[in-house]
Protein backbone atom coordinates (compact mmCIF):
# COMPACT_ATOMS: atom_id res chain seq x y z
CA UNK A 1 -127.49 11.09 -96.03
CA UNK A 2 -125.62 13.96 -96.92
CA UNK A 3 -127.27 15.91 -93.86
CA UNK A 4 -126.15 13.27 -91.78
CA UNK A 5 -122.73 13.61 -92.77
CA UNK A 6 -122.59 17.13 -92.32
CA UNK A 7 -123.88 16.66 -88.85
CA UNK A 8 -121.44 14.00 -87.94
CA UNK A 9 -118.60 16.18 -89.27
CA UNK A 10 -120.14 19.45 -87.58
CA UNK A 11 -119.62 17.32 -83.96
CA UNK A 12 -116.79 15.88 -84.98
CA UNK A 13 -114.94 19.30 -85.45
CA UNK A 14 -116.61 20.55 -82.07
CA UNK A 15 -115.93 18.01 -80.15
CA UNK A 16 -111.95 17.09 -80.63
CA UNK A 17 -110.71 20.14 -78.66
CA UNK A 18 -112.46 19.35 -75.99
CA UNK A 19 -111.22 15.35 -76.13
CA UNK A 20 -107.41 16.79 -76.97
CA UNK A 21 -107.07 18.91 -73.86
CA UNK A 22 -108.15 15.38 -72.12
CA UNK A 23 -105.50 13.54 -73.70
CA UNK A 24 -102.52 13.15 -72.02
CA UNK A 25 -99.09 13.95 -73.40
CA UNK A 26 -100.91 16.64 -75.56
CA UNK A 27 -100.27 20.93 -74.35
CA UNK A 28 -102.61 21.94 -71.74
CA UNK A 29 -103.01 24.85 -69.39
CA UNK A 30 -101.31 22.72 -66.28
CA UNK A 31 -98.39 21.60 -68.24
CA UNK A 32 -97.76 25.50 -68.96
CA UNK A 33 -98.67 26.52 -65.60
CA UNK A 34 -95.11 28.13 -63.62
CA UNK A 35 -95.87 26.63 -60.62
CA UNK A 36 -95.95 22.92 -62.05
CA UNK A 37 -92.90 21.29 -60.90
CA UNK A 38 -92.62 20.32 -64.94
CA UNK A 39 -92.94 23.61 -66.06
CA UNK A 40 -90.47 24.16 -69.31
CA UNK A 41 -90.82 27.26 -70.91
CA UNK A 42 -91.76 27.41 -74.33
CA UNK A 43 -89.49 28.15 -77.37
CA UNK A 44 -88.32 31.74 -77.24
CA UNK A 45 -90.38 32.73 -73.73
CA UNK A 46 -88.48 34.02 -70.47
CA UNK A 47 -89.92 33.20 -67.46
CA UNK A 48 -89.49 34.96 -63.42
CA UNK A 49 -90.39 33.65 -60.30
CA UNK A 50 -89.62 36.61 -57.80
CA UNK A 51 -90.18 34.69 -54.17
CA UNK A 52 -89.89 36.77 -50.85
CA UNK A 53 -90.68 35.09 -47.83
CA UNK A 54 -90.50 35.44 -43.89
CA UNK A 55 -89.20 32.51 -41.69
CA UNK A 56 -89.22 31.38 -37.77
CA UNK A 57 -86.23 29.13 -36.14
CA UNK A 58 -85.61 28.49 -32.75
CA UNK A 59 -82.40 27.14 -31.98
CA UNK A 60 -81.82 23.18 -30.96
CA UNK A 61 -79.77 22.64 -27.66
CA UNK A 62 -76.36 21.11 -30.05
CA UNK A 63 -73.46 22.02 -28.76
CA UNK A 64 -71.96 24.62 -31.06
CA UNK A 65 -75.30 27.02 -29.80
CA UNK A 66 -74.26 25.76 -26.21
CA UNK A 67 -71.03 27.14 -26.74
CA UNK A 68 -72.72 30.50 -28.23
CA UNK A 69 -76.00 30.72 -25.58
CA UNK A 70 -78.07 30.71 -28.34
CA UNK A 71 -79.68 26.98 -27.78
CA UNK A 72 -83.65 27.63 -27.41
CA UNK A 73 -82.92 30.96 -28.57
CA UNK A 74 -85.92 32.26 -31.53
CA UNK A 75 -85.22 34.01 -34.63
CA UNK A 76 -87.37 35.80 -36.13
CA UNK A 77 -88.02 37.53 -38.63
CA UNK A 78 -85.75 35.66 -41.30
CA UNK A 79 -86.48 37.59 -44.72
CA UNK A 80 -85.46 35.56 -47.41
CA UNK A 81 -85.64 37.13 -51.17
CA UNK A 82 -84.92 34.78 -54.07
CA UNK A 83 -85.38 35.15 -57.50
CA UNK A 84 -85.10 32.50 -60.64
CA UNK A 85 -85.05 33.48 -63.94
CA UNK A 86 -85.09 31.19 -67.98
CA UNK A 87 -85.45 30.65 -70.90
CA UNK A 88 -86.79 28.39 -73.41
CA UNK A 89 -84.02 28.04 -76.62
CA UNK A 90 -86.58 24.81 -77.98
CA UNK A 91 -89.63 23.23 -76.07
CA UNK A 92 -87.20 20.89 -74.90
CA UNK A 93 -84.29 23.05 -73.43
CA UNK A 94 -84.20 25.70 -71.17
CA UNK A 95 -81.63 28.05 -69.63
CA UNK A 96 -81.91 29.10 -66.14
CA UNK A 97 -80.63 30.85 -62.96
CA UNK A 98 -81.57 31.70 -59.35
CA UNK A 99 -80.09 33.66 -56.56
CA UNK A 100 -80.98 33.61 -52.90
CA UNK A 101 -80.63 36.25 -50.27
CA UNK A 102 -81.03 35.88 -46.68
CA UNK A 103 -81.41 38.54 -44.06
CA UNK A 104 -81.57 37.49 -40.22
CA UNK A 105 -80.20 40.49 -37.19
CA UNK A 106 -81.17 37.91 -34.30
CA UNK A 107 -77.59 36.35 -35.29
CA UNK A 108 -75.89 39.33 -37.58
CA UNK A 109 -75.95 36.62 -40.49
CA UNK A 110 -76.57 37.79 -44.28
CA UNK A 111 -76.02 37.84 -47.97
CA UNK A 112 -76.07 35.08 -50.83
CA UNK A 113 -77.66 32.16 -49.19
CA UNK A 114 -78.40 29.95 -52.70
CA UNK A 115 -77.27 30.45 -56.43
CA UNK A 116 -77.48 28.32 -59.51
CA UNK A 117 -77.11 29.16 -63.02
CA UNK A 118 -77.48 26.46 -65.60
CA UNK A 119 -79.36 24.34 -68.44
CA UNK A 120 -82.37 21.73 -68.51
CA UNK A 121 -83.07 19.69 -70.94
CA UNK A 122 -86.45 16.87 -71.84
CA UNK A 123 -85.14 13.72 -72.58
CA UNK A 124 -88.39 12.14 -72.65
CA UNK A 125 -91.92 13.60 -73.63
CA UNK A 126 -94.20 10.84 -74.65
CA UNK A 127 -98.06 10.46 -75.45
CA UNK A 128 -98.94 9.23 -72.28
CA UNK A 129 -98.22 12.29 -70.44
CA UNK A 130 -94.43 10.76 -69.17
CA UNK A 131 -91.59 13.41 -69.29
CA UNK A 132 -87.89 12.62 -68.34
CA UNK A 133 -85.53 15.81 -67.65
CA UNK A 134 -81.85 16.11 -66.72
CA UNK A 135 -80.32 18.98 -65.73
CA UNK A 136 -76.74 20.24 -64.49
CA UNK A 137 -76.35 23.67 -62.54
CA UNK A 138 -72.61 25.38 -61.50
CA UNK A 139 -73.19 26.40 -58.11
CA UNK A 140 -72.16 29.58 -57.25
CA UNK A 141 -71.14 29.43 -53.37
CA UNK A 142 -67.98 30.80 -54.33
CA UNK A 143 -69.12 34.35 -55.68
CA UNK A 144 -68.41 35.57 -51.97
CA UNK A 145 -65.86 34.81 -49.16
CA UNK A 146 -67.13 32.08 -45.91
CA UNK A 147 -66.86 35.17 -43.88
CA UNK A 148 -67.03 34.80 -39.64
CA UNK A 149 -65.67 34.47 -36.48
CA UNK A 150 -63.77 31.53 -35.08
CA UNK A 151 -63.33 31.35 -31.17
CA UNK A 152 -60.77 29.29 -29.61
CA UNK A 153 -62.53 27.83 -26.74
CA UNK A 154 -59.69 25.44 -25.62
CA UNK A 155 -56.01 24.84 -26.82
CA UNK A 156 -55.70 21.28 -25.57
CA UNK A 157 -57.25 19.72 -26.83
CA UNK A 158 -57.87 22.39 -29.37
CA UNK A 159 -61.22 22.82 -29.73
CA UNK A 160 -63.56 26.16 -31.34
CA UNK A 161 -66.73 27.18 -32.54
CA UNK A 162 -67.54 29.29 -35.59
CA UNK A 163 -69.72 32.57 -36.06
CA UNK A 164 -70.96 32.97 -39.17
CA UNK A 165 -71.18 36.28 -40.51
CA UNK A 166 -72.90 35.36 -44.13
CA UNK A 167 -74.44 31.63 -45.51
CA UNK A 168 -71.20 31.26 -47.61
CA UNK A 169 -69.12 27.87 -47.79
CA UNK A 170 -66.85 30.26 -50.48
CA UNK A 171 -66.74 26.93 -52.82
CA UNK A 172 -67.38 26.22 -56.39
CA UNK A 173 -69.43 23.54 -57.21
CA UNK A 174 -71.99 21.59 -59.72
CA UNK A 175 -75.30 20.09 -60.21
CA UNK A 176 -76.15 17.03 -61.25
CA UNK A 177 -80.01 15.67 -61.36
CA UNK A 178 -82.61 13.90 -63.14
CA UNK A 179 -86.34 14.77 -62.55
CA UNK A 180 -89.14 12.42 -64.00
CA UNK A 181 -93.15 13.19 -63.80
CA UNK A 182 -96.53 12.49 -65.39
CA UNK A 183 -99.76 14.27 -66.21
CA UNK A 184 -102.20 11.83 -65.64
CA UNK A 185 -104.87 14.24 -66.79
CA UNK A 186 -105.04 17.50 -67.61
CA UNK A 187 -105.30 18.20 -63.96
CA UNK A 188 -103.14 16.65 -61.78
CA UNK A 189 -99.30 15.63 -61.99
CA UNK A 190 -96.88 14.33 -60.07
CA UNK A 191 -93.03 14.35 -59.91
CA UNK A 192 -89.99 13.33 -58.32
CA UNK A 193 -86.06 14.37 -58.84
CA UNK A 194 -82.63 13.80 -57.28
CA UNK A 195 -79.66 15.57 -57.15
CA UNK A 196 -76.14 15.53 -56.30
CA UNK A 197 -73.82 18.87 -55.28
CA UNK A 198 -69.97 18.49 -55.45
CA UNK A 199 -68.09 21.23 -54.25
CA UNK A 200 -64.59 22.06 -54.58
CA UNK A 201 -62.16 22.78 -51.61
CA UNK A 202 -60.61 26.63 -51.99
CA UNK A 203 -59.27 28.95 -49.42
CA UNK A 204 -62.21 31.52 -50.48
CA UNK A 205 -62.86 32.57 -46.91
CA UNK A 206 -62.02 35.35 -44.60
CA UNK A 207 -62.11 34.05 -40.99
CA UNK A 208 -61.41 36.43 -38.02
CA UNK A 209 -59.59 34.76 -34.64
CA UNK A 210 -60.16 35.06 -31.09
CA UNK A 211 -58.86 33.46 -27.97
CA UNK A 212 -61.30 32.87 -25.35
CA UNK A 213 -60.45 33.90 -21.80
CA UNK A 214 -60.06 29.76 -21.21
CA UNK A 215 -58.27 29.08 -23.97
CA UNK A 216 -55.54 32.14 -22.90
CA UNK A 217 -55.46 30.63 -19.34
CA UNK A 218 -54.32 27.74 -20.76
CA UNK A 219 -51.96 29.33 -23.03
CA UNK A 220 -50.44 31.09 -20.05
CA UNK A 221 -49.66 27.50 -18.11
CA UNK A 222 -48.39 26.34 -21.61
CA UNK A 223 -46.00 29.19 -21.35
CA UNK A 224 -45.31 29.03 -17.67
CA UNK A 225 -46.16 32.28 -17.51
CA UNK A 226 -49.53 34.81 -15.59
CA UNK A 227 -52.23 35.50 -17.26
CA UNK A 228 -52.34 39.08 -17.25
CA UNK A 229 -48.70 38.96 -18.63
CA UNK A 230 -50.13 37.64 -21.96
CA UNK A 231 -51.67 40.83 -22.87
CA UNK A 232 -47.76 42.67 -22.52
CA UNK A 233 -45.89 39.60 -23.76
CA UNK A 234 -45.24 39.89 -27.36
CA UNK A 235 -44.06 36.54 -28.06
CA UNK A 236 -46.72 34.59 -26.42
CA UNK A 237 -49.20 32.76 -29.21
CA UNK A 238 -52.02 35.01 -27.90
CA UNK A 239 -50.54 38.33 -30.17
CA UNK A 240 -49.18 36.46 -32.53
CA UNK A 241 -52.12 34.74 -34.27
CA UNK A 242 -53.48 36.72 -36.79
CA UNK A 243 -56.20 38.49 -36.75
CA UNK A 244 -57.55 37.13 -40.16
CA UNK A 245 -56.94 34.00 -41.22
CA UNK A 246 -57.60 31.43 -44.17
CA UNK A 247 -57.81 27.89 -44.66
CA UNK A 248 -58.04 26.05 -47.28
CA UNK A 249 -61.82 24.07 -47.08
CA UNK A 250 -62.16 20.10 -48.16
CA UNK A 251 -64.42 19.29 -51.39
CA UNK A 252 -68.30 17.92 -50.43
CA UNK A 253 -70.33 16.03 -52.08
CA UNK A 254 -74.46 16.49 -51.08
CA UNK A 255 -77.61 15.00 -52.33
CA UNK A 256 -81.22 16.55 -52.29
CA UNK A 257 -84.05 14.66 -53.23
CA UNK A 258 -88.08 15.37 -53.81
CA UNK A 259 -91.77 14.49 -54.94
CA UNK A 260 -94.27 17.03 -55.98
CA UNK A 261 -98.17 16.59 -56.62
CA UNK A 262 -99.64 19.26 -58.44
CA UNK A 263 -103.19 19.79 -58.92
CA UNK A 264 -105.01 22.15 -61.38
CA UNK A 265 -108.34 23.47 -60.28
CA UNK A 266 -109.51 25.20 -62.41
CA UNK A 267 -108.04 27.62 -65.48
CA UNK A 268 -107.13 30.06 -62.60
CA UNK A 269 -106.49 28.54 -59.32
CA UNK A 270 -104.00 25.59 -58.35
CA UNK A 271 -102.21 24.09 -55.73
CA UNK A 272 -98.83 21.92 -54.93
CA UNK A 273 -97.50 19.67 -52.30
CA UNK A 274 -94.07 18.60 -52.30
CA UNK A 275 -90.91 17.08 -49.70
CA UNK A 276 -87.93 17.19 -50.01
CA UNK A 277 -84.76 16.12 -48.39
CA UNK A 278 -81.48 17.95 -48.21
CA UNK A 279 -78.31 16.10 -47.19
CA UNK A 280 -75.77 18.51 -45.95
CA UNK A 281 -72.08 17.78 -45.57
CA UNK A 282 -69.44 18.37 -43.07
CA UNK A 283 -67.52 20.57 -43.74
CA UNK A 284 -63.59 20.43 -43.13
CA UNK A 285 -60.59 22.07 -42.94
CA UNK A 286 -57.29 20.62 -45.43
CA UNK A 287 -54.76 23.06 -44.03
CA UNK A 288 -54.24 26.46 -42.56
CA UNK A 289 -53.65 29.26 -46.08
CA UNK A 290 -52.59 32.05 -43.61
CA UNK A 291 -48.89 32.19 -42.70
CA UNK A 292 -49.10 31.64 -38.52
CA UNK A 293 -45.77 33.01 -37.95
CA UNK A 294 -44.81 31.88 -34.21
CA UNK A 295 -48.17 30.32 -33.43
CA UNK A 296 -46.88 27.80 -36.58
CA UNK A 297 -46.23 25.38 -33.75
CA UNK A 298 -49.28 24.70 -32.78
CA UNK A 299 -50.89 24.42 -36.51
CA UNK A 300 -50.87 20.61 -36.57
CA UNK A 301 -52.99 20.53 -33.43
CA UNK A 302 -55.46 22.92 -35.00
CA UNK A 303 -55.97 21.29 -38.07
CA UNK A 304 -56.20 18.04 -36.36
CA UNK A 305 -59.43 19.26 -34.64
CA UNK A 306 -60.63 21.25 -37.93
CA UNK A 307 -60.29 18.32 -40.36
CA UNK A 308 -63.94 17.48 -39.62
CA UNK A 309 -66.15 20.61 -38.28
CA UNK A 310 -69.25 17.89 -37.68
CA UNK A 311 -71.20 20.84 -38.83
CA UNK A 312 -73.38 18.97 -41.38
CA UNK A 313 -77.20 18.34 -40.76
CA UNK A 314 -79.86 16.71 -42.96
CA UNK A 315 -83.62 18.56 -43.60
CA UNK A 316 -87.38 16.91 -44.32
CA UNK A 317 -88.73 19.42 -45.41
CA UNK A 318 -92.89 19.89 -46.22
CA UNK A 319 -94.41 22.19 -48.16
CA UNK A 320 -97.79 23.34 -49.65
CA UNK A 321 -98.92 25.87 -51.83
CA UNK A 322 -101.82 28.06 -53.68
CA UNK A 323 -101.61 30.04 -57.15
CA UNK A 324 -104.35 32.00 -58.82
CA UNK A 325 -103.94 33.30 -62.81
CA UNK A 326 -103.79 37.01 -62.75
CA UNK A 327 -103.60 37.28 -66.34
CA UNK A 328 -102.37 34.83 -69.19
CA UNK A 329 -98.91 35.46 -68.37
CA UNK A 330 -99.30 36.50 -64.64
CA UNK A 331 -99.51 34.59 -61.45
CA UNK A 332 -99.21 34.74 -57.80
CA UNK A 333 -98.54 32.60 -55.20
CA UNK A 334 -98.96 31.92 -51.53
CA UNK A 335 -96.62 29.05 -50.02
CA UNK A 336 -95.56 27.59 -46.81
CA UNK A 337 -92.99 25.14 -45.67
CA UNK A 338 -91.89 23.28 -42.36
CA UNK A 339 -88.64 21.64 -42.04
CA UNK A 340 -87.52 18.97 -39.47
CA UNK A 341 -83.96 18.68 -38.98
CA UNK A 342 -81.55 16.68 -37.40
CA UNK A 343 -78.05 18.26 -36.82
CA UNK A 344 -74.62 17.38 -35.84
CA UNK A 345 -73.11 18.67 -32.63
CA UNK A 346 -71.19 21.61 -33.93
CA UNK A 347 -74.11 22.62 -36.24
CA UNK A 348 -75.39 25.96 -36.27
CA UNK A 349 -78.17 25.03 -38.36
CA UNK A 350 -79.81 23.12 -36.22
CA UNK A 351 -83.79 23.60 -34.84
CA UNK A 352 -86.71 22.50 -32.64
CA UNK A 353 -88.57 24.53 -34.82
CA UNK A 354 -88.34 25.75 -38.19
CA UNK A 355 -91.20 27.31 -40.40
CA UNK A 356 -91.72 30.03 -43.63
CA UNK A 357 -94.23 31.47 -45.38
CA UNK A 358 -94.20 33.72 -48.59
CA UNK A 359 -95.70 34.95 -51.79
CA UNK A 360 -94.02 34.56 -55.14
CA UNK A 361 -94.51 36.24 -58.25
CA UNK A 362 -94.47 34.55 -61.63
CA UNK A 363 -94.75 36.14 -65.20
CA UNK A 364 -94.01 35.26 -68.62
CA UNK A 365 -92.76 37.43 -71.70
């Protein structure tokens, strides 16, 4: 009897680890894995994901790349660097921030493309493997200037496009989201999350003028005047817009939504597939900042056609990817995405095609 107690007790002790890692709700190796879209660091760990990626667009016919010969056109390479960073104050809450920078010469557009800083926190966590996060991010498109170019195709009716010299709205913003998942097993999970951006209108931008030859030809009828006297005539509208301008941008409100499935392998390798959608505003002009001197005159006409840029565009976006464990608190990456898009006329962001691949770097300390 008493050796078949000691038995049952000897099988009993070797054999709940293995039925605990089995049980959902209870830690495992996925649930602590960095590429698991509910990773949450534990209590007193920082966490990096260093991503750097290459990406392929080729331009959609929409009118604002009409009105820049760039529709069809292919750009490539896109180098895109980003890097997130947290921290776990409990195993419920987590600090965190990410910055994004883009590099692409095929249109002379760079700098700060994304950047959040901000806090997460488990609302849920139950036995069953069920976890419930919200989370709320400032966005930080206002650490630089919108910085570009805007050409003045035609004065009446007035009528433009933009070149953008950086990925910069120059607004302030928020996050606002909820994310809910489960591990069914130790193995697989799934997830989904929504999310809703607010910005703030500011005149955070630095925008540089210029009259197209069309647009002067009909400032010269306007002013009953030649066209080559434009250039010599100091009080036509043509030398007295300013060179720089400002203008004060309206507030947006965007939504971006996802699902994830996540799949451990094995101790070392795993894999993810996720969409996600992007909604992105229009963005709009409130009034002019810059004092227009003797081109004031015609401000009510430009604002008129700048109140809505019909610049916004929406993204499906499909991705997959592959991690292998280097060590216990080092992992790497390989990822891909392709994004369908539809765009509004005077979008620049729209594409026929649109695809990236990178490698990210994740470590724990």
């Amino acid at each position: 009897m008493k050796k078949s107690l000691k038995v049952a007790m000897a099988a009993t002790v070797i054999g709940t680890p293995a039925m605990a890692a089995h049980v959902p709700g209870v830690m495992n190796y996925s649930a602590q894995n960095m590429e698991n879209p509910l990773y949450m660091p534990a209590q007193n760990t920082f966490y990096s994901k260093l991503s750097n990626s290459v990406m392929l667009k080729i331009a959609d016919d929409s009118r604002a790349h009409k009105l820049r010969n760039r529709d069809g056109k292919v750009e490539f390479p896109i180098i895109r660097i980003q890097e997130e960073i947290g921290y776990g104050i409990t195993d419920r809450w987590a600090i965190h921030g990410s910055v994004q920078y883009t590099h692409d010469d095929d249109i002379d557009r760079t700098g700060l493309s994304a950047g959040r800083i901000g806090t997460t926190f488990r609302m849920l966590e139950l036995d069953n493997g069920f976890d419930w996060d919200v989370y709320a991010d400032w966005h930080l498109g206002g650490v630089g200037k919108m910085r570009g170019q805007f050409n003045i195709m035609s004065l009446q009716p007035a009528q433009g496009v933009f070149q953008y010299d950086n990925y910069s709205n120059g607004l302030w913003g928020f996050h606002v989201g909820t994310r809910i998942g489960q591990h069914w097993t130790d193995k697989l999970t799934t997830s989904a999350f929504v999310e809703v951006l607010r910005t703030f209108g500011s005149d955070n931008n630095l925008i540089r003028v210029r009259t197209m030859p069309a647009a002067m030809t009909q400032l010269a009828t306007m002013m009953k005047t030649s066209y080559s006297a434009i250039s010599t005539d100091m009080s036509s509208l043509a030398m007295a817009i300013p060179y720089e301008v400002s203008v004060d941008m309206k507030s947006t409100t965007e939504v971006n939504a996802g699902a994830n499935v996540f799949y451990q392998w094995s101790e070392r390798w795993s894999s993810g597939l996720w969409f996600k959608y992007n909604h992105h505003a229009d963005q709009g002009v409130e009034s002019i900042a810059t004092e227009l001197g003797a081109a004031a005159a015609l401000e009510p006409m430009f604002l008129q056609a700048l109140h809505d840029l019909n610049d916004g565009f929406d993204e499906y976006i499909i991705g997959l990817s592959v991690a292998t464990q280097l060590t216990d608190t080092t992992q790497v990456a390989l990822y891909g995405e392709y994004t369908l898009d539809t765009a509004h006329a005077m979008s620049q962001n729209g594409t026929d095609l649109k695809a990236e691949v990178g490698v990210r770097l994740n470590f724990m300390f």
